[in-house]
C-alpha atoms as a PDB file:
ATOM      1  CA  UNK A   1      92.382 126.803  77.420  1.00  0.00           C
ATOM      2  CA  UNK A   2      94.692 126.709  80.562  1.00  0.00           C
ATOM      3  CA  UNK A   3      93.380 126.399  83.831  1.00  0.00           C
ATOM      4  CA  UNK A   4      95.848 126.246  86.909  1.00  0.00           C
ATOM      5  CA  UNK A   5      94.343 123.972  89.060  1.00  0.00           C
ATOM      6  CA  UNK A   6      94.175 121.037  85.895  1.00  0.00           C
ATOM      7  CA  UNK A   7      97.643 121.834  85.250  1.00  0.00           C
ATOM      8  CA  UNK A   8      99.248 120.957  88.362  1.00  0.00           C
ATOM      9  CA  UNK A   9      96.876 118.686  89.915  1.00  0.00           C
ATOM     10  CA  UNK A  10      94.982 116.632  87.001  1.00  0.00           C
ATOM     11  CA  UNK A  11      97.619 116.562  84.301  1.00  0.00           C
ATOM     12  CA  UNK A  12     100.880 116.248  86.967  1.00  0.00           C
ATOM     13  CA  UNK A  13      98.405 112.916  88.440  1.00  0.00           C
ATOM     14  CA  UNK A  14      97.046 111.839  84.611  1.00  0.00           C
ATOM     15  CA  UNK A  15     100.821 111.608  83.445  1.00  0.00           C
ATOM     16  CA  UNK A  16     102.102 109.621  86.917  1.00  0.00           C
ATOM     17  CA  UNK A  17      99.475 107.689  86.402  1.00  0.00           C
ATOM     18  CA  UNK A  18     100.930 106.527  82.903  1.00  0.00           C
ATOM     19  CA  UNK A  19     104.271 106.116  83.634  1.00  0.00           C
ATOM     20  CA  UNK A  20     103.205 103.840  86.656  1.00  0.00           C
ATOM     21  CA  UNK A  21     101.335 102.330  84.124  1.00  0.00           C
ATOM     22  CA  UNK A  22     104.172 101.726  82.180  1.00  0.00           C
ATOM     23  CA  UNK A  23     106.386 100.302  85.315  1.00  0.00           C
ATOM     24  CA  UNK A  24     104.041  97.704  86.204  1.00  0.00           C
ATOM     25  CA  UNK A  25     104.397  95.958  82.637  1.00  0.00           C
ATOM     26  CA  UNK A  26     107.675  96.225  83.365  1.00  0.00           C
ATOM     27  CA  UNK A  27     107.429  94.377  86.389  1.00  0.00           C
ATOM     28  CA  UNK A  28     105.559  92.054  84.603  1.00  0.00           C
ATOM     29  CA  UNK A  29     108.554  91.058  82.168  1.00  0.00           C
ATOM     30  CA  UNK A  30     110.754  90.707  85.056  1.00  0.00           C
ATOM     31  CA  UNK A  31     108.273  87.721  86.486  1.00  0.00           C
ATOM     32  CA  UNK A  32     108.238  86.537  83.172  1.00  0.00           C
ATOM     33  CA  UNK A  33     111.832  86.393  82.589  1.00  0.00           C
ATOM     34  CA  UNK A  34     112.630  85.180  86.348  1.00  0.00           C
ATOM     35  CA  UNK A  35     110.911  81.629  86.034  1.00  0.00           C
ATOM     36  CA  UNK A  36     111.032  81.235  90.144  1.00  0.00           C
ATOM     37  CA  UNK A  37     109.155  84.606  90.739  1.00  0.00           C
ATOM     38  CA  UNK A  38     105.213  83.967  90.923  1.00  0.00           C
ATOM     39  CA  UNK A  39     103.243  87.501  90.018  1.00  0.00           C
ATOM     40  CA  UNK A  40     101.528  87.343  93.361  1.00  0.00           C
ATOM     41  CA  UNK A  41     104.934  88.058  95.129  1.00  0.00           C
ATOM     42  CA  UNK A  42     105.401  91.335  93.675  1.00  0.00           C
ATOM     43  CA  UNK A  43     101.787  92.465  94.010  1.00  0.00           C
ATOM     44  CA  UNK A  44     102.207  91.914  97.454  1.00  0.00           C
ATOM     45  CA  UNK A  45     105.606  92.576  97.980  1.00  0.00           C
ATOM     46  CA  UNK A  46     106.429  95.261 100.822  1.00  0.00           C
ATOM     47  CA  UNK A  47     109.998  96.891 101.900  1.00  0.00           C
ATOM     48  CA  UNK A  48     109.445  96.553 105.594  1.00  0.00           C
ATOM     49  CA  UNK A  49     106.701  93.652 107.274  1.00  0.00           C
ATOM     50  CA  UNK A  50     104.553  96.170 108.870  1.00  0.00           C
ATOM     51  CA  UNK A  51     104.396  98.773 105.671  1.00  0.00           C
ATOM     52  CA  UNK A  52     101.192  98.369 103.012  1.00  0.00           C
ATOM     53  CA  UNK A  53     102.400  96.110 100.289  1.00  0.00           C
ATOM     54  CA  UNK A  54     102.414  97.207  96.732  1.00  0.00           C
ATOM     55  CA  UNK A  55      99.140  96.691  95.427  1.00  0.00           C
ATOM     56  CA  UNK A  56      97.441  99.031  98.443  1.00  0.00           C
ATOM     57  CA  UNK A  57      99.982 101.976  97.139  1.00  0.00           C
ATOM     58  CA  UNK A  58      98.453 101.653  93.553  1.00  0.00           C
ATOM     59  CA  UNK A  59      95.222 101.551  94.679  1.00  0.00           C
ATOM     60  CA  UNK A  60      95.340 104.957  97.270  1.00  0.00           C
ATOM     61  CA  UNK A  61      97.202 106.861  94.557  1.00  0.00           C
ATOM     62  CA  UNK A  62      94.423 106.022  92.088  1.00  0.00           C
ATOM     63  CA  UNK A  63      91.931 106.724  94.719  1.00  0.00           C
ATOM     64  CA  UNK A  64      93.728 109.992  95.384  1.00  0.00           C
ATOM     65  CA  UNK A  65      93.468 111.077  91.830  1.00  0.00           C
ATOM     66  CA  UNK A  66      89.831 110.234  90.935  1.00  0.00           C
ATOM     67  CA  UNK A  67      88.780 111.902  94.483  1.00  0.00           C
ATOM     68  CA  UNK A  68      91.171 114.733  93.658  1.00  0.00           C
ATOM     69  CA  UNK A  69      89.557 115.215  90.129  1.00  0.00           C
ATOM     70  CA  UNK A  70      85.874 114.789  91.622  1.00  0.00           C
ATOM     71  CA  UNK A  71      86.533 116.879  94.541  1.00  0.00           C
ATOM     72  CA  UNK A  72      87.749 119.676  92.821  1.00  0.00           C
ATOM     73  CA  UNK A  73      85.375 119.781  89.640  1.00  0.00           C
ATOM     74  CA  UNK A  74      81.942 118.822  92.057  1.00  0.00           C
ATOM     75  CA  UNK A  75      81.275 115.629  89.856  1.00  0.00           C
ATOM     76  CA  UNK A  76      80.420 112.610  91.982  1.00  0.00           C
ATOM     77  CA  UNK A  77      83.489 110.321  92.590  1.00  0.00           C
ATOM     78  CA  UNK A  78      82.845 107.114  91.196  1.00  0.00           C
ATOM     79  CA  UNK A  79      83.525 103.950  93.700  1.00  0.00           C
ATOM     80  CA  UNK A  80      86.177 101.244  92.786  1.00  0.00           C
ATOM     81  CA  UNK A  81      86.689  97.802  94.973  1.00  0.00           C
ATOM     82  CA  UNK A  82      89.715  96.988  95.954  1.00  0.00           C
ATOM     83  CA  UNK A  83      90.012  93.590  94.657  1.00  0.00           C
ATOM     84  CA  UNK A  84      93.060  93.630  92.420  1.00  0.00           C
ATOM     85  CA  UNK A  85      95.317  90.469  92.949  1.00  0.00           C
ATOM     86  CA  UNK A  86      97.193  90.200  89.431  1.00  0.00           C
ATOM     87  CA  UNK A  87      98.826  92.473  87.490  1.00  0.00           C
ATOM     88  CA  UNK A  88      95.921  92.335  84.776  1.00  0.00           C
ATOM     89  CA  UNK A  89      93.616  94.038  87.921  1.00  0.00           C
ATOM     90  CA  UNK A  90      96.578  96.482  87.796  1.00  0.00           C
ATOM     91  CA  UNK A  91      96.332  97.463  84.898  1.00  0.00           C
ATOM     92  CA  UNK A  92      92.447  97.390  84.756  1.00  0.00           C
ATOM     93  CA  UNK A  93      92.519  99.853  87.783  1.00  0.00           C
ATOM     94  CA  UNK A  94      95.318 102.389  86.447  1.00  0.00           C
ATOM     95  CA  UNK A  95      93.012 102.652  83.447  1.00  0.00           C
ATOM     96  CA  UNK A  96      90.371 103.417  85.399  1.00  0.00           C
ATOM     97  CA  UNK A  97      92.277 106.245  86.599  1.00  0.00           C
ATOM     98  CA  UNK A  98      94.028 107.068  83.884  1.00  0.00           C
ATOM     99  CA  UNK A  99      90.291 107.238  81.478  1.00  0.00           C
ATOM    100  CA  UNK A 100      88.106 109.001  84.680  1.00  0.00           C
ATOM    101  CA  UNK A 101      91.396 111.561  84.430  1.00  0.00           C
ATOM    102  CA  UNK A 102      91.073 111.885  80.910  1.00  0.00           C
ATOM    103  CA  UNK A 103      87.449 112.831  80.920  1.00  0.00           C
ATOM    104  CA  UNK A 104      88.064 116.393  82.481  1.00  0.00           C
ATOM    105  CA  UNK A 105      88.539 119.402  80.603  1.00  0.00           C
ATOM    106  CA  UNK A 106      90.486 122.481  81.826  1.00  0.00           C
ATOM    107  CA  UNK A 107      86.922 124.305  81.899  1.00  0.00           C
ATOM    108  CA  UNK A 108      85.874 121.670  84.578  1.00  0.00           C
ATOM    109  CA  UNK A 109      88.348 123.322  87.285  1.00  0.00           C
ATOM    110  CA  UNK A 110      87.258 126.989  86.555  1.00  0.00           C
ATOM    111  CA  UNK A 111      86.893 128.698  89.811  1.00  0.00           C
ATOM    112  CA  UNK A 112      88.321 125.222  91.738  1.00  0.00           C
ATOM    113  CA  UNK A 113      91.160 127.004  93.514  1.00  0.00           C
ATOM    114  CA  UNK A 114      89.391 128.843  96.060  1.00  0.00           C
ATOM    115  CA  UNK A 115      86.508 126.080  96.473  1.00  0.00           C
ATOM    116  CA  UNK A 116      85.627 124.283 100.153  1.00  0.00           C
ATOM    117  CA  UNK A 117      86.585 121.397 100.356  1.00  0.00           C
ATOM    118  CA  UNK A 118      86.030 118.727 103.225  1.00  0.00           C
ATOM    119  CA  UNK A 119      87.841 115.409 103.389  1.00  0.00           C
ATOM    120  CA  UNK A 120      86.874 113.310 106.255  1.00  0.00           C
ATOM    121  CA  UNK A 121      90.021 110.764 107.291  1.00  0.00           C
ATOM    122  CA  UNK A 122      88.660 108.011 109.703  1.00  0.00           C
ATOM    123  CA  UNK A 123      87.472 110.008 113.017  1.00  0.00           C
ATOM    124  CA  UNK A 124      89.303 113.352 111.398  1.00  0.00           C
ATOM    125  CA  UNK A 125      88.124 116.157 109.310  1.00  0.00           C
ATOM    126  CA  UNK A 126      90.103 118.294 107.356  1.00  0.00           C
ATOM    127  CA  UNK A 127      88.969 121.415 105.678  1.00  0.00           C
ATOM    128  CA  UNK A 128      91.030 122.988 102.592  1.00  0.00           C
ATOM    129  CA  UNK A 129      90.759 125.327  99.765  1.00  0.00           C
ATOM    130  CA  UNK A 130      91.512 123.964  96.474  1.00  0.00           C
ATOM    131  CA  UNK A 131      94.705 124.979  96.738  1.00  0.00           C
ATOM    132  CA  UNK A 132      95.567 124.397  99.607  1.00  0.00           C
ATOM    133  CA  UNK A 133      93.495 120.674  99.118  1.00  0.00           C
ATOM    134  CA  UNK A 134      96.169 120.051  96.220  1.00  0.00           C
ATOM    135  CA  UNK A 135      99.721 121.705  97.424  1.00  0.00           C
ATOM    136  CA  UNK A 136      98.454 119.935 100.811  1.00  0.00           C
ATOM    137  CA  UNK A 137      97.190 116.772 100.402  1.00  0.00           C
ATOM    138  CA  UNK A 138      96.789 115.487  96.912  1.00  0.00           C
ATOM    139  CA  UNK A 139      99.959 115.987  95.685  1.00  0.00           C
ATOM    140  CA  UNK A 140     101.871 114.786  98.377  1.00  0.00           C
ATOM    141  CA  UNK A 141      99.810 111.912  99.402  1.00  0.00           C
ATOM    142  CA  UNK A 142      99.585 111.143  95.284  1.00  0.00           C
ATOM    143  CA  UNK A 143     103.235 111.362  95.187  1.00  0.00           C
ATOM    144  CA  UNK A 144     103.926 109.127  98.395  1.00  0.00           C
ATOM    145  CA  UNK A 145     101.856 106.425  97.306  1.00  0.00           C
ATOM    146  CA  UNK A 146     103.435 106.533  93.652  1.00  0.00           C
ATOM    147  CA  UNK A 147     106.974 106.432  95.042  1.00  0.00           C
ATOM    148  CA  UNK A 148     106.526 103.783  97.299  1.00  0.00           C
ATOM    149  CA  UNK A 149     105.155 100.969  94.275  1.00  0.00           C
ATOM    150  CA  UNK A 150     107.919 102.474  92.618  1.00  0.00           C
ATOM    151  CA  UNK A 151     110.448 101.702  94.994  1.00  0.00           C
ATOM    152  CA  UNK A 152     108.950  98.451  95.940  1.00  0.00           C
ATOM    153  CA  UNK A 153     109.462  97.344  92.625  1.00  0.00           C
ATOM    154  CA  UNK A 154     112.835  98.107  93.067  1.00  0.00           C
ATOM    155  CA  UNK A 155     113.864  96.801  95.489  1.00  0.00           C
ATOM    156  CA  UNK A 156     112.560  93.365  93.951  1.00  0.00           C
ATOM    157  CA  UNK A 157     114.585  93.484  91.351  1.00  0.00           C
ATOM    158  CA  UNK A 158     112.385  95.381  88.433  1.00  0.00           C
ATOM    159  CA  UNK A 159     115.333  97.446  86.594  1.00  0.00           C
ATOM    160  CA  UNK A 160     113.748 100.754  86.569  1.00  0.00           C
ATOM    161  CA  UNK A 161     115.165 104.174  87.119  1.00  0.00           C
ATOM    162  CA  UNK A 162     114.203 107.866  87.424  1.00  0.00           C
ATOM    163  CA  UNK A 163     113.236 108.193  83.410  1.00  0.00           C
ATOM    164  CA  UNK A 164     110.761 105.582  84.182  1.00  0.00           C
ATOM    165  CA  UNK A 165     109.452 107.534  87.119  1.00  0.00           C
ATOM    166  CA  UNK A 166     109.493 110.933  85.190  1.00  0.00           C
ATOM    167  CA  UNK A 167     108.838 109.415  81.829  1.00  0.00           C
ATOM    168  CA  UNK A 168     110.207 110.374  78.239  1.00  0.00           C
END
């Protein structure tokens, strides 16, 4: 059964999620393979000195997809710490992601799109529709946060490319 709202929010975020997935053992056989390259300097790694390093983009996009996926279907949104500090943790908190996505039906969005939704940011709060929640927010916040580990890997070194970002 199709339902629009798991289509472009929950599957779009559920197959990111893999391929990201996929990067970061990628990432790991570049430390492997560059004997003078300690894990810890890639989890960290940033592009500029005042940006969020690597490991903080993986965990807001997987925070943005399990609050996505709770928000939308009214489950409760479970609560991860942010602790990660190899790539192991990485990969323990992309599956995370990747099995909460995994739990959700199409059925579980019925009615979703038009559904209140209130997202409090620090001091701010900001009121959407589902819709509007996921063409507004999600996605695009998702999205940042993907692309930036992405391109932090990068521009370490990790040969990846676009087919890695969009997968096969």
């Amino acid at each position: 059964m199709n339902n629009l709202v798991y289509d472009l929010a929950i599957a779009t975020m559920l197959r990111s999620l893999k391929n990201l997935d996929a990067i970061v053992s990628k990432a790991e056989e570049y430390v492997r393979d560059d004997k003078n390259l300690e894990p810890e300097t890639l989890i960290q790694a940033r592009i500029y000195p005042n940006m969020r390093p690597f490991i903080f983009q993986i965990q807001v996009a997987t925070d943005t997809a399990k609050g996505a996926a709770a928000r939308l279907s009214g489950r409760p949104m479970p609560s991860w710490p942010d602790e990660e500090k190899t790539f192991a943790d990485v990969h323990e908190r992309l599956g995370k992601a990747i099995s909460y996505l995994s739990s959700f039906a199409p059925i579980d969005f019925d009615g979703s799109e038009s559904r209140p939704i209130e997202l409090k940011l620090g001091p701010h709060t900001m009121n959407f529709t589902g819709v509007s929640y996921i063409s507004d927010f999600v996605l695009p916040n998702f999205f940042f946060h993907v692309t930036t580990a992405y391109n932090i890997l990068r521009h370490n070194g990790v040969v990846i490319g676009k087919t890695d970002f969009l997968g096969g």
